[in-house]
Protein backbone atom coordinates (compact mmCIF):
# COMPACT_ATOMS: atom_id res chain seq x y z
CA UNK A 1 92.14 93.79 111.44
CA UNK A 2 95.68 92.43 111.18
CA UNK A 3 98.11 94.25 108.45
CA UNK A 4 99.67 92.42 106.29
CA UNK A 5 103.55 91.98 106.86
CA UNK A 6 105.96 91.39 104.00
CA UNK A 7 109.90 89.84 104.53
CA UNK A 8 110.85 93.17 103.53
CA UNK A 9 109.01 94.50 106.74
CA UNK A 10 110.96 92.06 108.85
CA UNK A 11 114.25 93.68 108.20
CA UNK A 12 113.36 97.02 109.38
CA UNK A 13 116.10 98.43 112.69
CA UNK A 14 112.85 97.77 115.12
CA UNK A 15 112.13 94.33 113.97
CA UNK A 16 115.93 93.14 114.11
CA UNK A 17 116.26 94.67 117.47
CA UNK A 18 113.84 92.29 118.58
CA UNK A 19 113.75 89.41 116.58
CA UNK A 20 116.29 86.86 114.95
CA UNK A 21 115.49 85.52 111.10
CA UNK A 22 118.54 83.84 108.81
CA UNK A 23 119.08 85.73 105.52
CA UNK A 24 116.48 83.49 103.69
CA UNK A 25 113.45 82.92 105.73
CA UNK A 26 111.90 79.39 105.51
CA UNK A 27 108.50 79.52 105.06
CA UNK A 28 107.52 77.34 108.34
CA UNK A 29 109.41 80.93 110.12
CA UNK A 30 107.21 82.97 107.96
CA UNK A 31 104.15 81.11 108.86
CA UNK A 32 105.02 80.75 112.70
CA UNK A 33 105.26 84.47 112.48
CA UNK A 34 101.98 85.24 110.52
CA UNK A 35 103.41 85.90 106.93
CA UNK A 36 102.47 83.75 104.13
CA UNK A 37 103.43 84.40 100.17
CA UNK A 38 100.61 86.68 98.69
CA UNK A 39 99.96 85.80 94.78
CA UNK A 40 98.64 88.90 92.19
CA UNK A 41 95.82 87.45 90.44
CA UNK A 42 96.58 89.26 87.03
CA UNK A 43 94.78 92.60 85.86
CA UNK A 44 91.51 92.92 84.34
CA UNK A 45 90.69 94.31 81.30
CA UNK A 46 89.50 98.32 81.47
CA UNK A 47 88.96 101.17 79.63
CA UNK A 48 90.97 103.92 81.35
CA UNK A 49 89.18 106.87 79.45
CA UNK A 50 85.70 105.75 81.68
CA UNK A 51 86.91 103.19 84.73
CA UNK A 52 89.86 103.26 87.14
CA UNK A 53 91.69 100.09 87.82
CA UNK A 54 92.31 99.62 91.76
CA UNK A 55 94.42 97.13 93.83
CA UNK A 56 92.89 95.43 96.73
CA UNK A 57 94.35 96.98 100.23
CA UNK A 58 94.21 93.58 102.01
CA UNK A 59 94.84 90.04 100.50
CA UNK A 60 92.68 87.41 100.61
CA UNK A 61 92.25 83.90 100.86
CA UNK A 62 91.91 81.92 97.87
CA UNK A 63 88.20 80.12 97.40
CA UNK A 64 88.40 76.78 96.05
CA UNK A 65 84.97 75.62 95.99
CA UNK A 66 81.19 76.39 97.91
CA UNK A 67 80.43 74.10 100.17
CA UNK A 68 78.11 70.86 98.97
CA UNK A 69 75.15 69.11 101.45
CA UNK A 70 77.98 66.44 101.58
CA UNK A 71 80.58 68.77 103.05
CA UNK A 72 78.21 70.27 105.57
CA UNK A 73 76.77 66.58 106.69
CA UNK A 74 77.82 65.58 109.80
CA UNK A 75 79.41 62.15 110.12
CA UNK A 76 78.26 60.52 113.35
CA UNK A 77 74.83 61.76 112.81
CA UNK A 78 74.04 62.35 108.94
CA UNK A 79 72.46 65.83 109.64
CA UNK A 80 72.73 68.56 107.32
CA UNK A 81 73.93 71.76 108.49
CA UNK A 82 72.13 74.26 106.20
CA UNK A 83 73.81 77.11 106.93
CA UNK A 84 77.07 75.70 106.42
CA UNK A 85 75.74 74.77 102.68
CA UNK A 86 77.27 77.27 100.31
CA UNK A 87 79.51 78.99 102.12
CA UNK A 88 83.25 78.96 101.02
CA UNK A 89 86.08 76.17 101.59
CA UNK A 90 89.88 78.06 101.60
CA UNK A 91 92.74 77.13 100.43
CA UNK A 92 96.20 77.69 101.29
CA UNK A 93 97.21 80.66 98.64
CA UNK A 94 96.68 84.41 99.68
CA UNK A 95 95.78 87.05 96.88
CA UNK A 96 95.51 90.21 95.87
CA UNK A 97 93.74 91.40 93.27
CA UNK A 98 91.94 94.18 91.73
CA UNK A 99 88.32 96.12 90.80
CA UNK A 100 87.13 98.15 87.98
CA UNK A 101 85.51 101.01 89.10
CA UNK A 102 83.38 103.30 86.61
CA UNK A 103 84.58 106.85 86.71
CA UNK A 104 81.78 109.62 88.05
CA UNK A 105 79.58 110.29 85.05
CA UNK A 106 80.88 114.17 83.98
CA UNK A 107 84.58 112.42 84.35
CA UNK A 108 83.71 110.23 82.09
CA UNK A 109 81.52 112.22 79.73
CA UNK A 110 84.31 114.63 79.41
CA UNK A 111 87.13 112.10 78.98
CA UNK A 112 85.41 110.52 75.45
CA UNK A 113 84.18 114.22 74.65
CA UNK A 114 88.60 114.90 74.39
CA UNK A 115 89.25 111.58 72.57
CA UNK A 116 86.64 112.31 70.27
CA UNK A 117 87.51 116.14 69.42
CA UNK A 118 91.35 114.88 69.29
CA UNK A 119 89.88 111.80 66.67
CA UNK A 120 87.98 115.12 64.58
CA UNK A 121 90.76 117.17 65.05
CA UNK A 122 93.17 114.75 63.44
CA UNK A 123 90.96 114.40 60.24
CA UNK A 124 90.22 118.77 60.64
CA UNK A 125 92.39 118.85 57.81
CA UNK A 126 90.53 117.20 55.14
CA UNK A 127 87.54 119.68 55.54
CA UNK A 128 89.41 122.48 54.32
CA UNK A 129 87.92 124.29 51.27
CA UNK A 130 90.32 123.19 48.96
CA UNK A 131 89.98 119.45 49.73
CA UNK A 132 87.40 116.89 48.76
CA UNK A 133 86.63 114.67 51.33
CA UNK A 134 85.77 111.30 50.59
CA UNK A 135 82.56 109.75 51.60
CA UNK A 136 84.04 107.43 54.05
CA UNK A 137 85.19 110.48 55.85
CA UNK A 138 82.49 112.38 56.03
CA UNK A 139 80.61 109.15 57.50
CA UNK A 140 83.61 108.69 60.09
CA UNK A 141 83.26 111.81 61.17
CA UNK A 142 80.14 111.97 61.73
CA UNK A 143 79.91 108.96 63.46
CA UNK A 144 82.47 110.52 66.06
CA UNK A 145 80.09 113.62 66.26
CA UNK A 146 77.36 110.72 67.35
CA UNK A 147 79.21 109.32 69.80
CA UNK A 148 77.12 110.66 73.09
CA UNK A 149 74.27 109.84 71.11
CA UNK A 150 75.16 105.92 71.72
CA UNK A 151 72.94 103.99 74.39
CA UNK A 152 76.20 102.95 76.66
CA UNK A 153 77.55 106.30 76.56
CA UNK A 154 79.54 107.65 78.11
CA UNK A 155 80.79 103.70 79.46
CA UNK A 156 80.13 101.70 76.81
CA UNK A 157 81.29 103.33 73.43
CA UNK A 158 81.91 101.52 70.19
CA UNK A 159 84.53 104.27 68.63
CA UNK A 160 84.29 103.85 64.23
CA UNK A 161 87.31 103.02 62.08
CA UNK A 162 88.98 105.42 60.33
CA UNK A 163 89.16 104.86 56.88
């Protein structure tokens, strides 16, 4: 598997012993020499609490379409290549981009166990003694003491609004 390179990689001592590039690289160099401009896609949305977020190690080429019966049909002889049906026509971009990984289950458990004790501690307050605590209050917080009890949980939590 070939690493990728970046212009910055070009101007190391080892490289400029060995090779000569102008200050600004065209990119016909940068091809001829196996680098081509890498686009990041943009993140994805996540929920840090429960998933990691993690960048791609190797770029990759950008899909523009599957290929149709009509691009796998031969010219001269009208036959269909089957196996060529489906399969994935590039383009000229190169990106990077990312995954959403679910954090192991007691990470995650544990992580919306804290946010939910910090949510009840914030609100500790109102259950002293000498308070009365409303009724949309009480219902908050217990709502927050139901949290593991949700179906999604610990990955898919709907948190309640504080009144």
């Amino acid at each position: 598997m070939v690493s990728p390179i970046t212009v910055a990689s070009l101007a190391t001592p080892i490289v400029k012993d060995t090779l000569n590039f102008p200050k600004v690289i065209p990119d016909t160099i940068l091809r001829r020499h196996g680098v081509f401009p890498v686009e990041e896609l943009g993140k994805p949305a996540y929920d840090p609490l429960v998933q990691t977020l993690n960048r791609d190690a190797m770029p990759h080429k950008e899909v523009i379409r599957l290929k149709t019966e009509e691009d796998a049909t031969d010219p001269i002889t009208g036959e269909v290549d089957q196996a060529q049906v489906g399969k994935p026509i590039y383009g000229n971009k190169w990106l990077v981009g990312y995954t959403v990984e679910n954090k192991p289950q007691d990470q995650a458990e544990s992580a919306i166990r804290n946010k939910r004790d910090q949510l009840l501690a914030e609100t500790d307050w109102m259950a002293l003694s000498d308070v009365t605590m409303p009724t949309e209050m009480q219902s908050y917080r217990q709502a927050l003491r139901d949290i593991t009890g949700q179906a999604g949980f610990p990955y898919s939590v709907t948190w309640p609004t504080k009144p």
